[in-house]
Protein backbone atom coordinates (compact mmCIF):
# COMPACT_ATOMS: atom_id res chain seq x y z
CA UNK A 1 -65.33 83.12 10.04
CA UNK A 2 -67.33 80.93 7.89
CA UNK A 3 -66.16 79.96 4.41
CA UNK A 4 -67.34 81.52 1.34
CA UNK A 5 -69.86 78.75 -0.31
CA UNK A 6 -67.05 79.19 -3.24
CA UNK A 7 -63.62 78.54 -1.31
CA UNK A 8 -66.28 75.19 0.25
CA UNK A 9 -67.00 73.88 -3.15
CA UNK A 10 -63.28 74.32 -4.69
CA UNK A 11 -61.94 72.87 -1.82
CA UNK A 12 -64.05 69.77 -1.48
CA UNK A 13 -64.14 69.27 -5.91
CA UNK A 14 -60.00 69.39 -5.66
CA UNK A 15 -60.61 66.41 -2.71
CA UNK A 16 -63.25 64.63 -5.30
CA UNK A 17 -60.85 65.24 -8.24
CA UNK A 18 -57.96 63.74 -6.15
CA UNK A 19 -59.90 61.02 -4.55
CA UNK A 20 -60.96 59.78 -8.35
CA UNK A 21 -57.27 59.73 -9.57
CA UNK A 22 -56.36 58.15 -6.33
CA UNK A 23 -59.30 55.34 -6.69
CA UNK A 24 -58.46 54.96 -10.35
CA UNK A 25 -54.40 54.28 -9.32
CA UNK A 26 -54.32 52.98 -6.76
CA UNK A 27 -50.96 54.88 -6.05
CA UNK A 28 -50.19 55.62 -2.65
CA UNK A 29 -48.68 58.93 -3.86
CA UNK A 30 -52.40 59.54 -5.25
CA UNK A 31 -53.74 58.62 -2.08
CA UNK A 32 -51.64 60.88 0.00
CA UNK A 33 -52.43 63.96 -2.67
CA UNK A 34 -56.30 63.01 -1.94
CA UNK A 35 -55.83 62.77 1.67
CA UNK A 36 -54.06 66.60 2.10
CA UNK A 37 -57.20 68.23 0.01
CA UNK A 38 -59.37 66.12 2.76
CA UNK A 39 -57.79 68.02 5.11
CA UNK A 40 -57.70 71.22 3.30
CA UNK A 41 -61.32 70.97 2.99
CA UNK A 42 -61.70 69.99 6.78
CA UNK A 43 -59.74 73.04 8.13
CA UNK A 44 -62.32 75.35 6.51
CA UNK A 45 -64.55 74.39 9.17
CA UNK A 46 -62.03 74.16 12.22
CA UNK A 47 -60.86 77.12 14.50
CA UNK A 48 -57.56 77.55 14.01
CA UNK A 49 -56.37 75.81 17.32
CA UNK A 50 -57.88 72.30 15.96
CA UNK A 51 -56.62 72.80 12.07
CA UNK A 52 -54.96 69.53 11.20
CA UNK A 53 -51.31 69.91 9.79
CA UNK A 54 -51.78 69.05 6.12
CA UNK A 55 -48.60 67.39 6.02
CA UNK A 56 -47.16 65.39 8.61
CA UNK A 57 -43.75 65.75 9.90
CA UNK A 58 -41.46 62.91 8.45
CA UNK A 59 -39.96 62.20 12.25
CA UNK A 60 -43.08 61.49 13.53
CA UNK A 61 -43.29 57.78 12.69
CA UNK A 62 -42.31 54.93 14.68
CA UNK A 63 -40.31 52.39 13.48
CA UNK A 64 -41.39 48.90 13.97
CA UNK A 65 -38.47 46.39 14.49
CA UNK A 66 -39.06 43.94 11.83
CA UNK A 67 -35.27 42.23 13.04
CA UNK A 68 -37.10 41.18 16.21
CA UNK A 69 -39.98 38.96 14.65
CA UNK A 70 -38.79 37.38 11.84
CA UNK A 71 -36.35 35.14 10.92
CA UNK A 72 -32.91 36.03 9.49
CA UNK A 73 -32.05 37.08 5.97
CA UNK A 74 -35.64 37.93 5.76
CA UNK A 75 -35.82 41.68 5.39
């Protein structure tokens, strides 16, 4: 089913409005805000078996091993 022209426009003026604030920041928080309405705006137009999670899981992030290229006492 095809958004309503209304739930569109809210969706992708709370991405503007977030973007903005983000822009105007430059806080990474801001910038995370901005980037869940992105995707709040983008699953209007998905089918539900390609929606986008709008957060992301917190174990889902590799850990790079900083010990292994620098020298020590550095991080």
């Amino acid at each position: 089913m095809m958004p309503t022209q209304q739930e569109q426009s809210a969706a992708f003026e709370e991405y503007a409005n977030r973007r903005r604030k983000a822009d105007a920041s430059l806080s990474i928080d801001d910038g995370r805000l901005a980037a869940e309405a992105w995707i709040i705006f983008l699953n209007l137009y998905l089918p539900d078996h390609q929606k986008m999670p709008v957060r992301r899981r917190a174990d889902n992030v590799a850990i790079f091993p900083f010990h292994r290229i620098s020298s020590p006492g550095r991080f």
